[in-house]
Each structure stands twice: as C-alpha cells, then as structure tokens.
C-alpha atoms as a PDB file:
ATOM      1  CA  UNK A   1      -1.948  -4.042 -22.990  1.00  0.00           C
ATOM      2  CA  UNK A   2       0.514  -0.734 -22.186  1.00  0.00           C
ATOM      3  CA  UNK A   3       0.801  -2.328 -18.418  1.00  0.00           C
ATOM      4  CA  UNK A   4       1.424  -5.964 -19.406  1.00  0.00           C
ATOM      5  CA  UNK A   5       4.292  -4.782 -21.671  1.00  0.00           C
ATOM      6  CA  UNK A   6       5.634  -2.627 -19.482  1.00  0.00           C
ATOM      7  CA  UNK A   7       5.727  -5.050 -16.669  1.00  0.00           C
ATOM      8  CA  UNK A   8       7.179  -7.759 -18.864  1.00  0.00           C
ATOM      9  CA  UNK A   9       9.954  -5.131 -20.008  1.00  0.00           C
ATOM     10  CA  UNK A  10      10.445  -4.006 -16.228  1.00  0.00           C
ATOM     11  CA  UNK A  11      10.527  -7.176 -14.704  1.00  0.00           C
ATOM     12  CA  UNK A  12      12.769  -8.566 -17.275  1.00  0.00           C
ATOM     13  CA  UNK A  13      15.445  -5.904 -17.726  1.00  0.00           C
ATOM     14  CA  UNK A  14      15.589  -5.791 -13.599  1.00  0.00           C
ATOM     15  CA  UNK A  15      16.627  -9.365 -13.478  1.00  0.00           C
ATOM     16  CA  UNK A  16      19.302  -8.913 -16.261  1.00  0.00           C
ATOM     17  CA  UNK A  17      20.933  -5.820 -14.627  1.00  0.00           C
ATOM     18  CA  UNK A  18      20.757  -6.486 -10.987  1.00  0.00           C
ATOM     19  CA  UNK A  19      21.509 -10.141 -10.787  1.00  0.00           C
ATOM     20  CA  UNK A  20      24.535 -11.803 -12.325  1.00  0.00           C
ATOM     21  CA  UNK A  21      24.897 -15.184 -10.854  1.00  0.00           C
ATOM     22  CA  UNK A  22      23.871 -17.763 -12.937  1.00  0.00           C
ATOM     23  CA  UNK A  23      20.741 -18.858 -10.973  1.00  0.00           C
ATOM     24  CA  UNK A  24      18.290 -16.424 -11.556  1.00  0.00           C
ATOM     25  CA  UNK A  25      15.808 -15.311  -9.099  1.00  0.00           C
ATOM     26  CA  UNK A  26      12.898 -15.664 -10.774  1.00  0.00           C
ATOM     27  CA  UNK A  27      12.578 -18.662 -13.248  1.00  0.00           C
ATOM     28  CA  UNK A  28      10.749 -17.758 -16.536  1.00  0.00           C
ATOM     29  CA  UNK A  29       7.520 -19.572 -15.414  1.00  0.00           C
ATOM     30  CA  UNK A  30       7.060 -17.508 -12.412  1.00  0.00           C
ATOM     31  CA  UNK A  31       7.886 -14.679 -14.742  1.00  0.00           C
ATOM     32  CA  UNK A  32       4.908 -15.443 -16.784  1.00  0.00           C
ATOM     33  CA  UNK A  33       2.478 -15.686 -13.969  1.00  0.00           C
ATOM     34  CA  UNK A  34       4.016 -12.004 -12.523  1.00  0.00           C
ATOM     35  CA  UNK A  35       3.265 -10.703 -16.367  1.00  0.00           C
ATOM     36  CA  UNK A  36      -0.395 -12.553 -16.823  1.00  0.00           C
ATOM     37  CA  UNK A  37      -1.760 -11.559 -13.507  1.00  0.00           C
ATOM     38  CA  UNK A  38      -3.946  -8.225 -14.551  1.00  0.00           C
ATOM     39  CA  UNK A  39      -6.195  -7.574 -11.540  1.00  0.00           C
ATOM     40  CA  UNK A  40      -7.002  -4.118 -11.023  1.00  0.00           C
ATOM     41  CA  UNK A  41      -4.256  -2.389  -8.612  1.00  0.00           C
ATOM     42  CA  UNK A  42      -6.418  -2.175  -4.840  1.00  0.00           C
ATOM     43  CA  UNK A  43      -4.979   1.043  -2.785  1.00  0.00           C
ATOM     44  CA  UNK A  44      -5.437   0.610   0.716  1.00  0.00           C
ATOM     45  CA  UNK A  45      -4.886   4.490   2.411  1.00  0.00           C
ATOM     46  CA  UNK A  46      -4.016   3.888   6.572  1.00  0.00           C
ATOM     47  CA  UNK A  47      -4.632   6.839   7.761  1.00  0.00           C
ATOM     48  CA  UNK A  48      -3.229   6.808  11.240  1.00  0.00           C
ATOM     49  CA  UNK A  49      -1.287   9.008  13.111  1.00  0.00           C
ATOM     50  CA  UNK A  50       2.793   8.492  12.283  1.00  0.00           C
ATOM     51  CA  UNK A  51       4.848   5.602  14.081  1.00  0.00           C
ATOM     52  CA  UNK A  52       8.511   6.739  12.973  1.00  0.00           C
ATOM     53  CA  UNK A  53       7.400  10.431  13.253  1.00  0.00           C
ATOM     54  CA  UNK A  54       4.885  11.274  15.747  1.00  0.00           C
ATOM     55  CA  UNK A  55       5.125  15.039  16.166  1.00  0.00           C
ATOM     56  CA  UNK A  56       3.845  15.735  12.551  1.00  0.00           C
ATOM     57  CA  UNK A  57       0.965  17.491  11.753  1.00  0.00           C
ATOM     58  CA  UNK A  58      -0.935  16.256   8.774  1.00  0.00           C
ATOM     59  CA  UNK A  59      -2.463  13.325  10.806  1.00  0.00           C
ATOM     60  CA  UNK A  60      -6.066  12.812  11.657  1.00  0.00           C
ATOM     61  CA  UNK A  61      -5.927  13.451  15.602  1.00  0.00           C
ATOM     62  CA  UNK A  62      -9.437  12.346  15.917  1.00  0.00           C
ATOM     63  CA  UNK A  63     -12.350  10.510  15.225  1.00  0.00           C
ATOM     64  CA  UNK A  64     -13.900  13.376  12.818  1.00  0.00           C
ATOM     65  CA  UNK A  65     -10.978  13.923  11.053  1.00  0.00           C
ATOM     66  CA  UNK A  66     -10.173   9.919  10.462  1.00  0.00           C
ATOM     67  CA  UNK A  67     -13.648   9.823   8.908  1.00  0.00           C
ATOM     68  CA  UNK A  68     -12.778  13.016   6.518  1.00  0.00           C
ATOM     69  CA  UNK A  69      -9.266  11.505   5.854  1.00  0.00           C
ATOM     70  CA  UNK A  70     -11.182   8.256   4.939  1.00  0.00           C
ATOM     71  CA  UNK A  71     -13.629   9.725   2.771  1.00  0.00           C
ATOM     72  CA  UNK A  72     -11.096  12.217   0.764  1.00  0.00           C
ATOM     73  CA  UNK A  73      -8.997   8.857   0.167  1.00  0.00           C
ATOM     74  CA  UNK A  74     -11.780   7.120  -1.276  1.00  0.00           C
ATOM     75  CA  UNK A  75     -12.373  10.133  -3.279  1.00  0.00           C
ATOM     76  CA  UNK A  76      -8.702   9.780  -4.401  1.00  0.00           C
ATOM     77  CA  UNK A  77      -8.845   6.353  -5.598  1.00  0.00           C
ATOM     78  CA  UNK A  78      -8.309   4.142  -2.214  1.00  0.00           C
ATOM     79  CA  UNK A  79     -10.397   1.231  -1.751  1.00  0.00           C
ATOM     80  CA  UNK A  80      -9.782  -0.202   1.277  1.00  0.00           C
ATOM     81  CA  UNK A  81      -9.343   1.859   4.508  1.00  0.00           C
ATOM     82  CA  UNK A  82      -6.902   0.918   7.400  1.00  0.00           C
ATOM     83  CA  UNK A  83      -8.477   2.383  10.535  1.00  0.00           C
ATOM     84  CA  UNK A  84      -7.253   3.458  13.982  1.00  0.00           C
ATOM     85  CA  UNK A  85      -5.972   6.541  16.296  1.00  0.00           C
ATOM     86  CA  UNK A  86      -2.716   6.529  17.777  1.00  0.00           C
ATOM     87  CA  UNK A  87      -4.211   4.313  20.469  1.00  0.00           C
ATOM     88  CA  UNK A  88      -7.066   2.307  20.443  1.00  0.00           C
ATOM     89  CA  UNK A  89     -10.116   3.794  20.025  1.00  0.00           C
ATOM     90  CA  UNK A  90     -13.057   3.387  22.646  1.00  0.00           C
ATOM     91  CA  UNK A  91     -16.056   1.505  21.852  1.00  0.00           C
ATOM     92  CA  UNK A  92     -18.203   5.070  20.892  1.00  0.00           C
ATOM     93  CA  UNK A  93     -15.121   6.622  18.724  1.00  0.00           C
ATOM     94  CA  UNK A  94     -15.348   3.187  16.563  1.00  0.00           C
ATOM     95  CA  UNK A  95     -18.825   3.320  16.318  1.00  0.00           C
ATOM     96  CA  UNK A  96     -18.899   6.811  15.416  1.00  0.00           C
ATOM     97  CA  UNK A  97     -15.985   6.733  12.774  1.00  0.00           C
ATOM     98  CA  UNK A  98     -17.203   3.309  11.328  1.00  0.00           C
ATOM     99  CA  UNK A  99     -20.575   4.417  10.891  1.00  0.00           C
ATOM    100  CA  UNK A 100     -19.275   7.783   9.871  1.00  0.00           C
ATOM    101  CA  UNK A 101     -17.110   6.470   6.812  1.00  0.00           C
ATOM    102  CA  UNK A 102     -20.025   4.093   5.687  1.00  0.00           C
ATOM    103  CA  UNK A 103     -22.487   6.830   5.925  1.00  0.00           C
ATOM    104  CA  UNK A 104     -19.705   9.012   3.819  1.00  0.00           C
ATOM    105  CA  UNK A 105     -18.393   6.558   0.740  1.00  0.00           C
ATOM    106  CA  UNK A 106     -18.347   2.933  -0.174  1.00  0.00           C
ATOM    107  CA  UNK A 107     -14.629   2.059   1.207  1.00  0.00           C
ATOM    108  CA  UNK A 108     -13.348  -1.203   2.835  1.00  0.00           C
ATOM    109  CA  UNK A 109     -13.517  -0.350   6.365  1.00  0.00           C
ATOM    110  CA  UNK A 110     -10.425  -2.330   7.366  1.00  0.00           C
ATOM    111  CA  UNK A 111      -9.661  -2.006  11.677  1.00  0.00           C
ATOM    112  CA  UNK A 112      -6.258  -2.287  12.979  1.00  0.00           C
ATOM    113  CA  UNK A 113      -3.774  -2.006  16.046  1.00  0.00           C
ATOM    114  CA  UNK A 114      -3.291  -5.794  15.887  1.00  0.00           C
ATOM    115  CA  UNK A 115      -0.574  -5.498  18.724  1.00  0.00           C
ATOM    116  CA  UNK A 116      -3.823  -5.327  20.628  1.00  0.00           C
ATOM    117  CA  UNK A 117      -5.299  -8.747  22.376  1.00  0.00           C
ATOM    118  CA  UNK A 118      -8.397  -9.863  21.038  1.00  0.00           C
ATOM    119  CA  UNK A 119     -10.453  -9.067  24.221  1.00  0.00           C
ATOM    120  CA  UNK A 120      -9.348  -5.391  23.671  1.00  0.00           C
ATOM    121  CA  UNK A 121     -10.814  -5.236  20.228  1.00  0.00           C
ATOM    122  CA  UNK A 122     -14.065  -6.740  20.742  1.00  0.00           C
ATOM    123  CA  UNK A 123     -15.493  -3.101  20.679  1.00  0.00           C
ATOM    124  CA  UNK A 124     -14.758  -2.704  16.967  1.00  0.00           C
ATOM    125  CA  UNK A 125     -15.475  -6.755  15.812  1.00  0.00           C
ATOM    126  CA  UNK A 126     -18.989  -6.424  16.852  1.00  0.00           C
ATOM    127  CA  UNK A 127     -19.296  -3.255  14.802  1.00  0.00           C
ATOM    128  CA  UNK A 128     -18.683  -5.966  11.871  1.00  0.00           C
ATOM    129  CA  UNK A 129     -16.234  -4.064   9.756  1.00  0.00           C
ATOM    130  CA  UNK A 130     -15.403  -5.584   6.564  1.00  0.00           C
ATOM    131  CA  UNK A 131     -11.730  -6.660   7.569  1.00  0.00           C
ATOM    132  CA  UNK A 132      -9.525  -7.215  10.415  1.00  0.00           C
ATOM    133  CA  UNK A 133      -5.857  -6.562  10.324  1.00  0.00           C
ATOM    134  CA  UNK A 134      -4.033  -9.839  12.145  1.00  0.00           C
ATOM    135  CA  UNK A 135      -0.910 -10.326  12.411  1.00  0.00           C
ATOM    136  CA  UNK A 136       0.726 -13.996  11.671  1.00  0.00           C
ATOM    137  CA  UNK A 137       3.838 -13.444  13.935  1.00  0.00           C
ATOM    138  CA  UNK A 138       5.187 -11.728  17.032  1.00  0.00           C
ATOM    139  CA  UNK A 139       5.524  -7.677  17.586  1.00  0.00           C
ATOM    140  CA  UNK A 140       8.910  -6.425  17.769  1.00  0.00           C
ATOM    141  CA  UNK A 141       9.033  -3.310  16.791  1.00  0.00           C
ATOM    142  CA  UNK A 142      11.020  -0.106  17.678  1.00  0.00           C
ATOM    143  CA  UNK A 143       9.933   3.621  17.251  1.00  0.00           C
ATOM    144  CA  UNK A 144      11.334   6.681  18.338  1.00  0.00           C
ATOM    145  CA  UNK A 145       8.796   7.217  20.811  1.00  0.00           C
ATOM    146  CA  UNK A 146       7.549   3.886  21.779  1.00  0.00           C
ATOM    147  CA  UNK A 147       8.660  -0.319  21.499  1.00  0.00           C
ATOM    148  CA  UNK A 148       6.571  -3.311  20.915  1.00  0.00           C
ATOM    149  CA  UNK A 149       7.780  -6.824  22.185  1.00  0.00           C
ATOM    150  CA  UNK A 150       4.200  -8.891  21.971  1.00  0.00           C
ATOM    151  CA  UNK A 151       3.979 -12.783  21.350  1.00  0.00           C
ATOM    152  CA  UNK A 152       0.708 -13.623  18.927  1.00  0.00           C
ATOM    153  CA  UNK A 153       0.516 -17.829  19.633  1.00  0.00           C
ATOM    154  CA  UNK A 154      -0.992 -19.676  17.280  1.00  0.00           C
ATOM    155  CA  UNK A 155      -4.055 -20.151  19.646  1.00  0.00           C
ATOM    156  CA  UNK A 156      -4.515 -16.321  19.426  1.00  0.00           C
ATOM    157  CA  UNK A 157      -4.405 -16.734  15.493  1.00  0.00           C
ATOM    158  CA  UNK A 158      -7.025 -19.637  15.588  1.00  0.00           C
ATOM    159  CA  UNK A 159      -9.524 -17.875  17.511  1.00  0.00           C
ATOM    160  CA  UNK A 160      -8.878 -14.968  15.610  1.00  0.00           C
ATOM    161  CA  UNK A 161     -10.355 -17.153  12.215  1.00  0.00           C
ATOM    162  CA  UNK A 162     -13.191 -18.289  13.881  1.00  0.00           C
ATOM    163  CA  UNK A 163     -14.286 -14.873  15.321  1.00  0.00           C
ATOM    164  CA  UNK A 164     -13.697 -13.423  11.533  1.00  0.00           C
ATOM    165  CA  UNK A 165     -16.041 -16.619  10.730  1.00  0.00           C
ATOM    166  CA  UNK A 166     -18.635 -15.658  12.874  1.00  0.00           C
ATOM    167  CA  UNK A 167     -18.579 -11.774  12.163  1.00  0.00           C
ATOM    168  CA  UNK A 168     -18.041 -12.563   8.460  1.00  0.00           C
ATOM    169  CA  UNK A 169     -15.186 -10.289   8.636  1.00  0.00           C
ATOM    170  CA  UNK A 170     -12.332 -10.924   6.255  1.00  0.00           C
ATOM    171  CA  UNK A 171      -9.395 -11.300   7.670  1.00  0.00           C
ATOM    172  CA  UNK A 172      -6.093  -8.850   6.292  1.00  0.00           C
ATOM    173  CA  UNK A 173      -3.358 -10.976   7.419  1.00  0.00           C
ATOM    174  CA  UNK A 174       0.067  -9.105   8.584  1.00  0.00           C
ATOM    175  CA  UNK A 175       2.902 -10.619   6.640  1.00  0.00           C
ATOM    176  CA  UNK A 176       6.293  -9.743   7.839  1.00  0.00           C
ATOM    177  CA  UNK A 177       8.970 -12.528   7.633  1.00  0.00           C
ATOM    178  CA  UNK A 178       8.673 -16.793   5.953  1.00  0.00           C
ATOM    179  CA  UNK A 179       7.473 -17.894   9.486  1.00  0.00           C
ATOM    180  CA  UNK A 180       4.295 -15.586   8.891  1.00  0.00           C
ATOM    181  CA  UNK A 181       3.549 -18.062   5.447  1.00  0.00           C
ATOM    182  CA  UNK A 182       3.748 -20.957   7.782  1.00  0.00           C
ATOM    183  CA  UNK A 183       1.232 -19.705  10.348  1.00  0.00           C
ATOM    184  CA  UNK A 184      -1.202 -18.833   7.562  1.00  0.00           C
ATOM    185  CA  UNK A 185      -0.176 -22.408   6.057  1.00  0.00           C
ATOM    186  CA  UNK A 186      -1.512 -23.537   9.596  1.00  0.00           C
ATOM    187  CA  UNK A 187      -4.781 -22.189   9.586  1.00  0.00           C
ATOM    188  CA  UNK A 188      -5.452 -23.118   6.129  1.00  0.00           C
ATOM    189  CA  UNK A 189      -4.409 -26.622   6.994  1.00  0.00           C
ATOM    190  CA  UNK A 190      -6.933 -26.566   9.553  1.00  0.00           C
ATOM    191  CA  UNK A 191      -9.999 -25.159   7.506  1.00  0.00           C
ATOM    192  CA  UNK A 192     -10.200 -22.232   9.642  1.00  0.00           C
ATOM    193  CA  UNK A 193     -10.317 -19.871   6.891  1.00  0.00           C
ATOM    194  CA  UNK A 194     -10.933 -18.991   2.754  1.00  0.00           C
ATOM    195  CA  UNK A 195      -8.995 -17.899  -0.452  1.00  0.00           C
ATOM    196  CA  UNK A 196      -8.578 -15.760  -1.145  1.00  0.00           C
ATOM    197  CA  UNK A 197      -6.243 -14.439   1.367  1.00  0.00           C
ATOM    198  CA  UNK A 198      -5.352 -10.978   1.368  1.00  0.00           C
ATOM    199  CA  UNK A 199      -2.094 -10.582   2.725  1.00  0.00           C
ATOM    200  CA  UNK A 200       0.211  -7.448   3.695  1.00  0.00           C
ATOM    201  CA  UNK A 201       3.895  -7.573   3.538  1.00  0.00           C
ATOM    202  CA  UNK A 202       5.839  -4.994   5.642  1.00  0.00           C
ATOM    203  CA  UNK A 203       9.125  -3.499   4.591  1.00  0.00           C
ATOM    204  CA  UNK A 204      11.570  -0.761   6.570  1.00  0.00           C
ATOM    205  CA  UNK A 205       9.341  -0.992  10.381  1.00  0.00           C
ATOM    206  CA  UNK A 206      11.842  -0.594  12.476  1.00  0.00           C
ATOM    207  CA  UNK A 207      12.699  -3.851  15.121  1.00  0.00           C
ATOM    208  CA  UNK A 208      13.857  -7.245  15.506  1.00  0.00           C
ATOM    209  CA  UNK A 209      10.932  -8.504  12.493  1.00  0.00           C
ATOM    210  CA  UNK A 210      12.583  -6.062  10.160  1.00  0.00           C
ATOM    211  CA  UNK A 211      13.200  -6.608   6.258  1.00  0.00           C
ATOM    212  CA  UNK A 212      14.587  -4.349   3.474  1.00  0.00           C
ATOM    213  CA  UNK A 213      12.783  -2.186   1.396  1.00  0.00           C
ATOM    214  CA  UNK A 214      14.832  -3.269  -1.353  1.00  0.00           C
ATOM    215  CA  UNK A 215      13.375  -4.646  -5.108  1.00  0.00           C
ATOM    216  CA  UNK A 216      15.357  -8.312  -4.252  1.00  0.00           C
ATOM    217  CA  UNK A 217      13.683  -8.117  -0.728  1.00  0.00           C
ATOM    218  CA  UNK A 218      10.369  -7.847  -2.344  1.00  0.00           C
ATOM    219  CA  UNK A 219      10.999 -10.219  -5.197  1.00  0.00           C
ATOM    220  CA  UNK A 220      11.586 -12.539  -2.489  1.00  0.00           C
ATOM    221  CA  UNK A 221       8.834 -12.299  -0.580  1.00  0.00           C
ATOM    222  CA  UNK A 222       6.671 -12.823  -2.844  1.00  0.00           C
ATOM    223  CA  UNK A 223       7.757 -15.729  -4.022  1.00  0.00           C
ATOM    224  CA  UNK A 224       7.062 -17.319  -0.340  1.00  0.00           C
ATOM    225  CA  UNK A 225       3.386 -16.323  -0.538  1.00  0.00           C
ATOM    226  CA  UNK A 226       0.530 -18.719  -1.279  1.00  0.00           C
ATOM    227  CA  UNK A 227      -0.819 -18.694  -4.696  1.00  0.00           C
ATOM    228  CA  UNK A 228      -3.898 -18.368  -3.447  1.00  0.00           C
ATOM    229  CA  UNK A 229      -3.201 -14.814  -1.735  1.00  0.00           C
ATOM    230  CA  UNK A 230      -3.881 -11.396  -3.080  1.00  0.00           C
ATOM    231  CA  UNK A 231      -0.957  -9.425  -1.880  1.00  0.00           C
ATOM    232  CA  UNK A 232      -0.213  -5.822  -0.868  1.00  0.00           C
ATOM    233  CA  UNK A 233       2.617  -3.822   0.237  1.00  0.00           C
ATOM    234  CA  UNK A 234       3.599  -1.693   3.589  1.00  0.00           C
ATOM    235  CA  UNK A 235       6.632   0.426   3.574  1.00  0.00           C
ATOM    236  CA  UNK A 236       7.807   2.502   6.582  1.00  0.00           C
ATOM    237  CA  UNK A 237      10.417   4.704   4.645  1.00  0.00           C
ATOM    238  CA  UNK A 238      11.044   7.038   2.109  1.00  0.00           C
ATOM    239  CA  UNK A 239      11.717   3.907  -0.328  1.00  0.00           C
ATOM    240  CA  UNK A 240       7.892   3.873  -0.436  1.00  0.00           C
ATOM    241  CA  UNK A 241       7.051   4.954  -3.540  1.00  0.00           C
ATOM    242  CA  UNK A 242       9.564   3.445  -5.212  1.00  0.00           C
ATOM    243  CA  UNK A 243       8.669  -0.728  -3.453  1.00  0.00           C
ATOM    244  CA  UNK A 244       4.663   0.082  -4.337  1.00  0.00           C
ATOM    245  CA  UNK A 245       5.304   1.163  -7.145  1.00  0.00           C
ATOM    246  CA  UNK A 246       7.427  -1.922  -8.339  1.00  0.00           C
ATOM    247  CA  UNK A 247       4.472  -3.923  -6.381  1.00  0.00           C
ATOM    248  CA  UNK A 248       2.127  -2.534  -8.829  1.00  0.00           C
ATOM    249  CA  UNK A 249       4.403  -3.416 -11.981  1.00  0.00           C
ATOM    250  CA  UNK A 250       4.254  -6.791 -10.874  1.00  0.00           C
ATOM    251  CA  UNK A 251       0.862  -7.139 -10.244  1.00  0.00           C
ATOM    252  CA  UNK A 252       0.581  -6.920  -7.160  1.00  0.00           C
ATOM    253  CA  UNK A 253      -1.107  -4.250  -4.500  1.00  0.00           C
ATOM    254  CA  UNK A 254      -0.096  -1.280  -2.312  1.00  0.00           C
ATOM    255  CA  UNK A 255      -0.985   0.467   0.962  1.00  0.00           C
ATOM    256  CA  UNK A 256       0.344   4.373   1.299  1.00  0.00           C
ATOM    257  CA  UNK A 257      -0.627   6.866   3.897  1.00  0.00           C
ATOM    258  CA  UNK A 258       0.599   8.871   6.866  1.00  0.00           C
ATOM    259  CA  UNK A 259       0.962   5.581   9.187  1.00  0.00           C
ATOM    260  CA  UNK A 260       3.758   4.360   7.267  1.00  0.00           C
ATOM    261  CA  UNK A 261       5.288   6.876   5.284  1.00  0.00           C
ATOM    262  CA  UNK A 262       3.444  11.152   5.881  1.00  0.00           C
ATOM    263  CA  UNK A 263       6.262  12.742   3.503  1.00  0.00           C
ATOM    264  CA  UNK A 264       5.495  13.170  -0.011  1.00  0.00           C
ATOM    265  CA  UNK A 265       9.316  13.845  -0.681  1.00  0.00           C
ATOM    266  CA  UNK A 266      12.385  12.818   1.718  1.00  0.00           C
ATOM    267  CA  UNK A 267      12.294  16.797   3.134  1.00  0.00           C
ATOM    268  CA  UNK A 268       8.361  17.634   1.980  1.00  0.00           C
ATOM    269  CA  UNK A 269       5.236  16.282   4.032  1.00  0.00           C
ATOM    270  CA  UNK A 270       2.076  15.488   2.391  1.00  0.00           C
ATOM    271  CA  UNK A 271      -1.009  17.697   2.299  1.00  0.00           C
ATOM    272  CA  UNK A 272      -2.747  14.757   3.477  1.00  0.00           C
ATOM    273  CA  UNK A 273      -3.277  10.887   3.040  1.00  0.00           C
ATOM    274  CA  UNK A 274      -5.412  11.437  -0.200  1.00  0.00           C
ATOM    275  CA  UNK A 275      -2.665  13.019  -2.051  1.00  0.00           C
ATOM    276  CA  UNK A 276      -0.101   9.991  -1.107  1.00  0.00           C
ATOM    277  CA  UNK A 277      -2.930   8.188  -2.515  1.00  0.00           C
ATOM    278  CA  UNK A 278      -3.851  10.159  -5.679  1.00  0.00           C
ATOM    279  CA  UNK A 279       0.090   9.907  -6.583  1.00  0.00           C
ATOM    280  CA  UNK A 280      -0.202   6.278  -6.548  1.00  0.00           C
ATOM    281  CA  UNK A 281      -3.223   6.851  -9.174  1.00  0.00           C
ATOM    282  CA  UNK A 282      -1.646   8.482 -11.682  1.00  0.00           C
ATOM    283  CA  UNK A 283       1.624   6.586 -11.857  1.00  0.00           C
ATOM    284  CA  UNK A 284      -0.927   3.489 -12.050  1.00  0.00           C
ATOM    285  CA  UNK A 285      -2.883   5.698 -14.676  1.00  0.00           C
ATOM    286  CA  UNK A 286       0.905   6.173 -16.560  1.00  0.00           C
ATOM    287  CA  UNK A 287       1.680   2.709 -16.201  1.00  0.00           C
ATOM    288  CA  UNK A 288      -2.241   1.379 -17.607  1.00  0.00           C
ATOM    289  CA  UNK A 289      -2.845  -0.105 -14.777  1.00  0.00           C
ATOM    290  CA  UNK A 290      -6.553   0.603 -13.319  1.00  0.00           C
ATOM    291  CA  UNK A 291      -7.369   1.699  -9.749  1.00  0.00           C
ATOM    292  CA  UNK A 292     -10.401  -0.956  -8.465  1.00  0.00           C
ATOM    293  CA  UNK A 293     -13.082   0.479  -6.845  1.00  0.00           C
ATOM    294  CA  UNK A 294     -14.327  -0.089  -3.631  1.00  0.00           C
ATOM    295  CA  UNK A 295     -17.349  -2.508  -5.254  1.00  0.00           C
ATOM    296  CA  UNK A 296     -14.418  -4.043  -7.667  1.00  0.00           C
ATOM    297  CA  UNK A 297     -12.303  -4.697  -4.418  1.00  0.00           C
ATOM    298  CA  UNK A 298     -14.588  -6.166  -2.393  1.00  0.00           C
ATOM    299  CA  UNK A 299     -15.740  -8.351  -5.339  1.00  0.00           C
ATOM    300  CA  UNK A 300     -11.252  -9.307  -5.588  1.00  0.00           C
ATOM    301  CA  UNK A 301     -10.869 -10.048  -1.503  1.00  0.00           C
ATOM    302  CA  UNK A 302     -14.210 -11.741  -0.922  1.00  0.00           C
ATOM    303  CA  UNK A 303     -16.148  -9.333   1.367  1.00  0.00           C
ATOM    304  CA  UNK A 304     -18.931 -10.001   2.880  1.00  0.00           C
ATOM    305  CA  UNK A 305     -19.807  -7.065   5.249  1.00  0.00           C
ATOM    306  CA  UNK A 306     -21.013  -3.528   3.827  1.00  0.00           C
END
C-alpha cells in the first residue's frame, strides 16, 4: 500500500510541475495502469567491464571473478544476471562461468555482447542460458576507447527467435529508440515468439541511437512499449540512480552495475556491482516496493531454463 501511494503521489505531482501545456503526457487512464501495476521490482546486475570508462578497477577482469561478482549480486538482491567480459568470451570461459554461477546461486543467467553475429555466440546458446540479450535495431555506438557501427536485419532478428525457440532461451530484447517496438511488433506478428516480453530500454550510451536520461524521455518510452512487455531500464550515466529509480516508482524494472554506470557517486566508484545493487534494495525497501527473487523472476519473464 506505502508504494502504490507513493507512486500515485510521484507520478502525479511530476506531471503537474514539469509539464504545463495543456495536453498532458500521460492521460489519467494510463495513469491508473502505471499506479495498479504492483509486480515485484526485478534487478538485473551486468557485471561487465566499463564501456564509457575502461581503465577502472572494480570490474571483474575474468571468468572467476564474473562468477563471484554474479554470486555477491544475487546475494544483494539481483535476480537476473547480464553476463560477458570485455570481449567475448571463448567457448571454455562460458562454460566455466555459466556453470560456475549456477553451481553458486539461483540467478537468471542472462548472456550478452549482442553486437556479436549469431555464429559468434553459438558457444554460449548451446550452454542454454536462461536469456539472450538481442538487440531490435542497429549498433551505433561511441566510447572513448572503441565505436560500434553494426546493422542487425530483420532476418538476423528472426533467426534469432527461432534459435531462442529451440534452446528455450528467453529472449531479453534491446530497446533503444520507436523503430526497436516495430521490429518486436514484427516478430510477434509473425508468431516467432511469447509474452511476455522482457524488454530493456537504454538511456545516455553514447552514439547515433542515443536518447536522454531524462524523466520525459522515459515517460515516453514507455508509453511506445507493448502492453504485453515487462520492462527494465539501462542507463550509461551518472543520471542512473535517479531514471531506475523513477522506473521503479512506476512500476517498472531496473538494471545497475559496472557496465553501465561503476560510480556510486559522480566523483566515488563503487566497491563493487553488489553494492550498486544493494542501493537499489533499500530505496525499493523505503519506497515498499519488494525485490523478486530469482524463483519470483523467472516465474514474471517466463523462464524455462535453470
């Protein structure tokens, strides 16, 4: 009851004070679905090394310490896992660090690097881990150290469904801009995959498929999605806390961890990924909202694979 009328208050007194045209952005139907939705909030820790800052040091480096990053999230309150090193990992190192985190704690095992082709991650998809990050557009991205500029067709994306299909590995669909709804629109039209579908959008990565991290940014984004989709939040920026934290308010998901975001303040690195994560527990715990577990996740996405 505390986070239902604290989200109602939130969401209400945001749209009186930062919008004053006459059309509002959210209509008061919508409004009610933000406020009814109750799920429990699903934390999803990436633990990979840092795109936007790549020389700092509280990253896992390798395999070993991914799995003990992994398994102190999970500790913290993550329930889903975003997986991979600062390249792709060989064949053995997924083998070892999948098996490693299932043998450690009950976590999502969720593999990325989806600027990879599909031939390249065949390694990990026939270790059958219980998701598959996909993106539902083009890379164009820009880091300090390193630019991506990769087409995903929708071919890619259909053959991408049916190897989830035949894995049983749900898919975590990379949201990043309207045309991404459309391509998911796509596959859905063509029975090529299931609700519900989880679905992360991606604020402050730096490149030409850039958006805002900015509470009318991701107001508007959600409104795009499906109603059918369960959806989280990325943020590459110090705005981080501040976007999943609103995400959470309105009922919605979050994803924190040294990939997007390793400071804990603008000029103050985290420890580690599990105390990014265990900050995102107790403002959820301040808020009433309650942290799923792993099980309680799985149960939310549609899982098969454990």
């Amino acid at each position: 009851m505390k986070f239902l009328l604290v989200r109602k208050k939130v969401v209400k007194e945001y749209l009186k004070i930062s919008f004053k045209s006459e059309t509002p952005l959210i209509n008061n139907t919508q409004e009610e679905k933000m406020v009814k939705k109750n799920d429990k909030l699903i934390i999803t820790a990436t633990v990979a090394p840092s795109w936007i800052y790549p020389d700092v040091k509280n990253v896992p480096r390798n395999a070993d310490e991914v799995i003990e990053s992994v398994v102190n999230c999970c500790k913290a309150g993550a329930s889903v896992a975003h997986i991979h090193g600062s390249r792709n990992f060989t064949d053995l190192q997924w083998k070892k660090v999948i098996e490693g985190v299932r043998s450690s704690c009950d976590v999502i095992v969720q593999v990325g690097l989806s600027a990879l082709q599909i031939p390249e991650r065949m390694g990990a998809v026939k270790l059958r881990p219980d998701m598959l990050s996909i993106i539902l557009n083009h890379h164009d991205e820009a880091f300090p150290k390193t630019t991506m500029s990769l087409l995903h067709n929708r071919d890619e994306l259909e053959e991408y469904a049916k190897l989830c299909s035949k894995y049983r590995i749900k898919p975590e669909w990379e949201v990043w801009h309207a045309g991404s709804v459309w391509n998911l629109d796509f596959l859905v039209n063509k029975k090529l995959i299931k609700p519900p579908h989880f679905v992360t959008l991606f604020f402050d990565w730096p490149g030409g498929i850039w958006s805002p991290a900015t509470p009318e940014e991701l107001i508007h984004r959600v409104r795009q999605q499906r109603k059918d989709s369960i959806c989280s939040v990325s943020i590459m920026s110090h705005a981080q806390t501040g976007i999943a934290t609103m995400s959470m308010i309105m009922g919605h998901h979050l994803r924190v961890g040294t990939e997007d975001n390793p400071y804990y303040f603008p000029r103050m690195l985290a420890k580690d990924n599990a105390e990014l994560v265990a900050r995102m527990v107790r403002i959820a715990s301040e808020l009433g909202r309650e942290v799923a577990t792993p099980t309680e996740a799985r149960q939310m996405i549609g899982v098969e694979n454990s």
